[in-house]
C-alpha atoms as a PDB file:
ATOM      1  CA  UNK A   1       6.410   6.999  -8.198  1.00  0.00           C
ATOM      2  CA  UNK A   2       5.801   6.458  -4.630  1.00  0.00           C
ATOM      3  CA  UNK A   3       7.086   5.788  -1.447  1.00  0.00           C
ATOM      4  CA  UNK A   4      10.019   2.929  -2.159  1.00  0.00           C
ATOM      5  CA  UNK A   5      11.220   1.057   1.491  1.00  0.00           C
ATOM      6  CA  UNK A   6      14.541   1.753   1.880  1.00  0.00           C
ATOM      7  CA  UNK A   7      17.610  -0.802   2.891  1.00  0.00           C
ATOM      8  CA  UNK A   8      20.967  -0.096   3.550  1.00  0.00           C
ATOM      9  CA  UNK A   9      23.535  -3.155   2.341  1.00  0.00           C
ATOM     10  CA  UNK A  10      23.792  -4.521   5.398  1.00  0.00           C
ATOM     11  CA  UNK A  11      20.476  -5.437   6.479  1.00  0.00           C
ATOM     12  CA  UNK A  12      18.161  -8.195   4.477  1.00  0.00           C
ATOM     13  CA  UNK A  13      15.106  -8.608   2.745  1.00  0.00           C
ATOM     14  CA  UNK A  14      13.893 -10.025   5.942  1.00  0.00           C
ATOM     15  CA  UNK A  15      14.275  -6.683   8.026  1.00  0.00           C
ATOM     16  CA  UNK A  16      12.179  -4.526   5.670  1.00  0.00           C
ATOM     17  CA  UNK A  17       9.518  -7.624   5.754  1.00  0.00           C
ATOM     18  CA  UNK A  18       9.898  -7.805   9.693  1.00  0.00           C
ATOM     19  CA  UNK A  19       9.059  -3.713   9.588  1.00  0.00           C
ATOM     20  CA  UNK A  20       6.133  -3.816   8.048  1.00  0.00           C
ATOM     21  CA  UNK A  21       5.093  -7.276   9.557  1.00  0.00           C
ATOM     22  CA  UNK A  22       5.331  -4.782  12.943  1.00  0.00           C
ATOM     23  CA  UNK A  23       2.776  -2.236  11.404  1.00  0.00           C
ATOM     24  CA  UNK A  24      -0.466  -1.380  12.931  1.00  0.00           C
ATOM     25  CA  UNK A  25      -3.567  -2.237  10.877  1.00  0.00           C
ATOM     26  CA  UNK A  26      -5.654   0.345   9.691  1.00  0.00           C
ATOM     27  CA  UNK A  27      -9.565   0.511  11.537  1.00  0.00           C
ATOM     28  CA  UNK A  28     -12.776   2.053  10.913  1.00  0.00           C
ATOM     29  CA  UNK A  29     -10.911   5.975  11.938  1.00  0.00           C
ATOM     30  CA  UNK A  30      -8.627   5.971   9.422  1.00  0.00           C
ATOM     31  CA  UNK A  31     -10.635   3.481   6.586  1.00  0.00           C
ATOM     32  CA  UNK A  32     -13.577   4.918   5.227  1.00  0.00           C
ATOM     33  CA  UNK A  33     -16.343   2.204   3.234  1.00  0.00           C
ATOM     34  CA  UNK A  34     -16.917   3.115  -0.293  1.00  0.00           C
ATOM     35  CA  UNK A  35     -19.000   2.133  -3.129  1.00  0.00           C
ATOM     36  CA  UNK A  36     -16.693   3.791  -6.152  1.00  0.00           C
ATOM     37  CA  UNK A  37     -13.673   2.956  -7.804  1.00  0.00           C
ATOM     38  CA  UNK A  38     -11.443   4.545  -5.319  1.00  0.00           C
ATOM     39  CA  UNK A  39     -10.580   1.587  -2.565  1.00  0.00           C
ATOM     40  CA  UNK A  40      -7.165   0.822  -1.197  1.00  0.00           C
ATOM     41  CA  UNK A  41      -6.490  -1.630  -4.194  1.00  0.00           C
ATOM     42  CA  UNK A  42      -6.629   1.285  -6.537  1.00  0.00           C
ATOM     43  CA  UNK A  43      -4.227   3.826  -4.679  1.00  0.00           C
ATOM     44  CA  UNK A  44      -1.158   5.079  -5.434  1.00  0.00           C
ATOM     45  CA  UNK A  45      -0.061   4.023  -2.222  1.00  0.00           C
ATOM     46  CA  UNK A  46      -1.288   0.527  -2.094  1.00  0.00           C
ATOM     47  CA  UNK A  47       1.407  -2.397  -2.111  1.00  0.00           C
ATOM     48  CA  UNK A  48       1.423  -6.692  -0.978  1.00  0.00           C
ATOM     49  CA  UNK A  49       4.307  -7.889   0.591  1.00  0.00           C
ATOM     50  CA  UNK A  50       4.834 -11.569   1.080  1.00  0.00           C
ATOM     51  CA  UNK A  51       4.842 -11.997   4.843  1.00  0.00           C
ATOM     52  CA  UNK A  52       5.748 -15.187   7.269  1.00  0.00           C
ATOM     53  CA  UNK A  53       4.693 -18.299   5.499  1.00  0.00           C
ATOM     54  CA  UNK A  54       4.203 -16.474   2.111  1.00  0.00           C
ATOM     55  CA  UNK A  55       0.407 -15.139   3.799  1.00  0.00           C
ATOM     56  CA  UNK A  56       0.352 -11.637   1.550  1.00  0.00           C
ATOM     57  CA  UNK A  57       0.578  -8.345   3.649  1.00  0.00           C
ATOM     58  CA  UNK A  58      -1.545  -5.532   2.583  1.00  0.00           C
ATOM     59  CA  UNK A  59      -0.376  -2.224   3.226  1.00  0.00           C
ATOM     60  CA  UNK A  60      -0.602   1.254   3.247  1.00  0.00           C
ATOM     61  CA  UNK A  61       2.223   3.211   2.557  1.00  0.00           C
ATOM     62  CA  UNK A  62       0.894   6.430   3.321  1.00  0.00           C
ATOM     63  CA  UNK A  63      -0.284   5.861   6.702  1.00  0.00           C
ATOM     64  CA  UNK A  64       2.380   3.534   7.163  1.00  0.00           C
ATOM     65  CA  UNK A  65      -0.355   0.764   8.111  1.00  0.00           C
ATOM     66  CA  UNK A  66      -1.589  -2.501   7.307  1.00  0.00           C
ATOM     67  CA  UNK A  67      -5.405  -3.385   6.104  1.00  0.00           C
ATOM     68  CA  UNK A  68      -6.913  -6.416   7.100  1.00  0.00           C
ATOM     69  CA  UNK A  69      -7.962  -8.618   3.799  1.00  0.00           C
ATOM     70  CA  UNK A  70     -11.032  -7.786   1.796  1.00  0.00           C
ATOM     71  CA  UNK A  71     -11.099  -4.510   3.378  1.00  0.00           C
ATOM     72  CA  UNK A  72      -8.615  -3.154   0.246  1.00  0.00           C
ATOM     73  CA  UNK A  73     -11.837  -4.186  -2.175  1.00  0.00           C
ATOM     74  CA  UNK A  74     -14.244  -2.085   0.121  1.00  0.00           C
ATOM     75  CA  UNK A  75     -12.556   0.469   2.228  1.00  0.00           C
ATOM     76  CA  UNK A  76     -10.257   3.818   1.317  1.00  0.00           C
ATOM     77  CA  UNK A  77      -8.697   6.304   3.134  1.00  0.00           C
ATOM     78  CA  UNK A  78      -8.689  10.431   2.972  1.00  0.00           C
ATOM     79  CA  UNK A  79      -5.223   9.975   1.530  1.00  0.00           C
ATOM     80  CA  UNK A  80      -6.816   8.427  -1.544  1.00  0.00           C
ATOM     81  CA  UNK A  81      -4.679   9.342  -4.969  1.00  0.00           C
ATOM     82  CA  UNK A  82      -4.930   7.820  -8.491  1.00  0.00           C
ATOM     83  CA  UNK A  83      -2.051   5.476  -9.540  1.00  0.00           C
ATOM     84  CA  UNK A  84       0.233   7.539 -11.843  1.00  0.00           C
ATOM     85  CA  UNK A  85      -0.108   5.330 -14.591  1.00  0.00           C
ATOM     86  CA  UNK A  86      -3.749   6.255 -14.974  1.00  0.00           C
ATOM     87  CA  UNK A  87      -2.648   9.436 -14.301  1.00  0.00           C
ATOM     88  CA  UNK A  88       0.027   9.863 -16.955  1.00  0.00           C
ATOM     89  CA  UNK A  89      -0.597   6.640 -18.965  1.00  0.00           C
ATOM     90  CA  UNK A  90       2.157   3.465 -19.285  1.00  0.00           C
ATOM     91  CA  UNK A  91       5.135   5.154 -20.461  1.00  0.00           C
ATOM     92  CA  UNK A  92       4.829   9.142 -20.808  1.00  0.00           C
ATOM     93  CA  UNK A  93       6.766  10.900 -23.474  1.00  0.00           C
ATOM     94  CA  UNK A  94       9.652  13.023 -21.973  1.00  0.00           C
ATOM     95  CA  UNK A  95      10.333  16.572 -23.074  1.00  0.00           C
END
């Protein structure tokens, strides 16, 4: 279902926050405008973190970077995939 951020049962919440809080974010090379359905917000890869103060974090999980805000409404990457619940629906029957 995705990438999940690993943590080991010593470190905290904090330290995977911290992590991605030291991300790069993404620019114009990597982010690509588009006028469809497939922006950031609608990848498989897209997650929010809550970062210092509660500000939300937008990242990319794939290219391990963050996107600055408004660009996940306008912006996508080559790396684009559809969510696998609209690709398999809620709760696929297993054989």
């Amino acid at each position: 279902m995705g990438v999940r951020l690993r943590r080991h049962a010593a470190e905290g919440a904090g330290s995977v926050e911290a992590s991605i809080e030291a991300w790069p974010y993404l620019d114009e090379a990597v982010l690509l405008k588009t006028r469809s359905r497939k922006v950031c917000m609608t990848c498989h890869w897209f997650r929010h973190h809550a970062g210092v103060n509660c500000i939300p974090l937008l990242t990319c999980q794939l290219q391990q970077g963050l996107i600055a805000h408004d660009e996940h409404l306008t912006s996508r990457c080559q790396g684009w995939t559809d969510d696998m619940v609209r690709q398999r629906g809620w709760a696929p029957e297993v054989a």
